[in-house]
C-alpha atoms as a PDB file:
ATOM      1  CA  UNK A   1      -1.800 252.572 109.485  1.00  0.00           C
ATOM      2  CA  UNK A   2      -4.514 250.919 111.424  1.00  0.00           C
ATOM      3  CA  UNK A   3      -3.853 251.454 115.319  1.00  0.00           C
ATOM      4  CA  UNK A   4      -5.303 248.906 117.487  1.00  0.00           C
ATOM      5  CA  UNK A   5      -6.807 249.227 121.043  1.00  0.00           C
ATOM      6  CA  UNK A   6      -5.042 246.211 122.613  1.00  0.00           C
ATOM      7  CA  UNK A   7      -1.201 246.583 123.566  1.00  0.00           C
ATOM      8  CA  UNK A   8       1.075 244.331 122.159  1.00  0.00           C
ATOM      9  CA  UNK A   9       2.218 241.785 123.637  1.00  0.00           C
ATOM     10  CA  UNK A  10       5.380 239.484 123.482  1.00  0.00           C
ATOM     11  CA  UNK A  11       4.779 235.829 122.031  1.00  0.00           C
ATOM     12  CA  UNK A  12       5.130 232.760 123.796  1.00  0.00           C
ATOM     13  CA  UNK A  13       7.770 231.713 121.041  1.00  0.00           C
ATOM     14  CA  UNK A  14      10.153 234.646 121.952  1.00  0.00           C
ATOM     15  CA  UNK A  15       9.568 233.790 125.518  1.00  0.00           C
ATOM     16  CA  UNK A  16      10.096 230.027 125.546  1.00  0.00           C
ATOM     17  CA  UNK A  17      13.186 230.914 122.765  1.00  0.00           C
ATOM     18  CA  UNK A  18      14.953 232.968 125.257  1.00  0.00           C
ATOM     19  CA  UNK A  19      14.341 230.702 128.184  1.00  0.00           C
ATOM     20  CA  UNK A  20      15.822 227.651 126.340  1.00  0.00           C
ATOM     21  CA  UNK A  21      18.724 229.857 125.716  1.00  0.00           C
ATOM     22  CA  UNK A  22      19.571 230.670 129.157  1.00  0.00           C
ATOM     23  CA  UNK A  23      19.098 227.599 129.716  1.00  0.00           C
ATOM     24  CA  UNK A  24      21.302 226.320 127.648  1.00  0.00           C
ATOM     25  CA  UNK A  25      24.372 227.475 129.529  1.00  0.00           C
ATOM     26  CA  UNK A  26      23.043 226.088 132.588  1.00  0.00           C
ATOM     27  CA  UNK A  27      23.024 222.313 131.937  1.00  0.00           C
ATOM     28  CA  UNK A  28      25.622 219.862 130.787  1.00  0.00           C
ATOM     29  CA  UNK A  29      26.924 218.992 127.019  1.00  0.00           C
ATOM     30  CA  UNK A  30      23.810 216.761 125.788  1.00  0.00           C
ATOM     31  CA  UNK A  31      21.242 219.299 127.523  1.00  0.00           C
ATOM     32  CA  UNK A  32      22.638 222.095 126.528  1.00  0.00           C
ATOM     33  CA  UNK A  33      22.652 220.962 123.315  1.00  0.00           C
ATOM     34  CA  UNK A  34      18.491 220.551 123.067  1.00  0.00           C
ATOM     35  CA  UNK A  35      17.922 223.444 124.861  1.00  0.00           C
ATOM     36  CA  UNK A  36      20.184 225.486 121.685  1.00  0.00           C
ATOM     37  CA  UNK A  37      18.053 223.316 119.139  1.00  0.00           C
ATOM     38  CA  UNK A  38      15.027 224.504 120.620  1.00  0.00           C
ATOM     39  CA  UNK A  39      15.975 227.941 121.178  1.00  0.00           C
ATOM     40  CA  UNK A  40      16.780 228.328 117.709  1.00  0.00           C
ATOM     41  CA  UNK A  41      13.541 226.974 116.699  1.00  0.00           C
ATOM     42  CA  UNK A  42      11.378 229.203 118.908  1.00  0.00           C
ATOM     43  CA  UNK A  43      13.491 232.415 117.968  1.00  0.00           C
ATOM     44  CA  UNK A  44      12.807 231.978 114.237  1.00  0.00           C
ATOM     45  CA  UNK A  45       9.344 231.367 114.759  1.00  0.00           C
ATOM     46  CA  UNK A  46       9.644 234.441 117.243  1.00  0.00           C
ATOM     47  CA  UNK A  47      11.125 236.548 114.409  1.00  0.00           C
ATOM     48  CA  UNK A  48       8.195 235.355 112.050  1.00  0.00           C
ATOM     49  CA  UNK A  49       5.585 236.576 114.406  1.00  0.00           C
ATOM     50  CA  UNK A  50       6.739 239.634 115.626  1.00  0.00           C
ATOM     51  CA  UNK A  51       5.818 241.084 111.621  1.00  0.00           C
ATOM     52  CA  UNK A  52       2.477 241.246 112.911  1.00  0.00           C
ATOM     53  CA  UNK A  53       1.102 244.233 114.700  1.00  0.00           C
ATOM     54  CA  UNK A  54       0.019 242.801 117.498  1.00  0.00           C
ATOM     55  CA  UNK A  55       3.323 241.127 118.474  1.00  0.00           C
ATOM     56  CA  UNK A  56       6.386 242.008 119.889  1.00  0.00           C
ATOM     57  CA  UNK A  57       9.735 239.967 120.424  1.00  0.00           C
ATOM     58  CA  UNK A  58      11.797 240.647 117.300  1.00  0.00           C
ATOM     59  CA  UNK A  59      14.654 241.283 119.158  1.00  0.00           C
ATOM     60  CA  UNK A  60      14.037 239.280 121.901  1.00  0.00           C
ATOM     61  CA  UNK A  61      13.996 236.178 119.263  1.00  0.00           C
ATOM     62  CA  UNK A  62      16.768 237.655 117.478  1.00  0.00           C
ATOM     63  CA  UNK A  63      19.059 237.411 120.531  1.00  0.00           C
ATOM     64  CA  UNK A  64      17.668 234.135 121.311  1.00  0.00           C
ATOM     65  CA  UNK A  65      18.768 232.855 117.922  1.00  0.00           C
ATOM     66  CA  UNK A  66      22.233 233.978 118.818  1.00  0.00           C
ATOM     67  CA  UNK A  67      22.223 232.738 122.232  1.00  0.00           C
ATOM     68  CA  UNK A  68      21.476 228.942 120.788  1.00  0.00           C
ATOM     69  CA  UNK A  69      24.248 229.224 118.504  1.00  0.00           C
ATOM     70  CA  UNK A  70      26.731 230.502 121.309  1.00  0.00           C
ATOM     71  CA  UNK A  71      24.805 227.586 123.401  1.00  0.00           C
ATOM     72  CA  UNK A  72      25.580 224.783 120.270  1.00  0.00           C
ATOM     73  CA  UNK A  73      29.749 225.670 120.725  1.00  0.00           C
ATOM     74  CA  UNK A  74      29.301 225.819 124.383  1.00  0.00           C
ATOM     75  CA  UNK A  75      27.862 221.980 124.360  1.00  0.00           C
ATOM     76  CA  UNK A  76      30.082 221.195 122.231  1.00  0.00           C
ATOM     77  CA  UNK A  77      33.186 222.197 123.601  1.00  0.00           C
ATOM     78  CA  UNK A  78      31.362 221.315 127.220  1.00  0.00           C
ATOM     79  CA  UNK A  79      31.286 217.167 125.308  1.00  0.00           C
ATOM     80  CA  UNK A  80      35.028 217.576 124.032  1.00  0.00           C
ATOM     81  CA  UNK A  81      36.123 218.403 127.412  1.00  0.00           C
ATOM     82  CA  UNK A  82      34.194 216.220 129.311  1.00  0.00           C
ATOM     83  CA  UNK A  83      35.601 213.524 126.648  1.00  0.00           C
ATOM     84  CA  UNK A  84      39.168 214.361 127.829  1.00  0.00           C
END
């Protein structure tokens, strides 16, 4: 194994991921919604590239991933209850 000099670092992918998962909870039904969309974008590109060495953020994406899902049924049953 080839040890490098440089620390790594987290990526801006598993950064913005978890962000837009947090913020998912935080905003109404149609919000909420894009934020999970984007969240789940961001944490499989997270996952993708936190293989290389110089990355880190697996798990941080991971959870991210989860978090949009969990943020997709919270919009939508945020939209159903608004609706009634």
């Amino acid at each position: 194994m080839k040890e490098s000099s440089k620390p790594a670092v987290f990526s801006i992918a598993s950064i913005l991921s978890i962000a837009a998962a947090i913020g998912s909870f935080m905003t109404g039904a149609f919000f909420g919604l894009v934020l999970a969309i984007v969240a789940i974008f961001f944490g499989a590109i997270g996952v993708l590239m936190s293989f290389a060495d110089s990355r880190r953020g697996g798990i941080v994406s991971v959870l991210a991933v989860v978090g949009g899902v969990l943020g997709i049924v919270a919009a939508v049953v945020k939209a159903i209850l608004w609706i009634f």
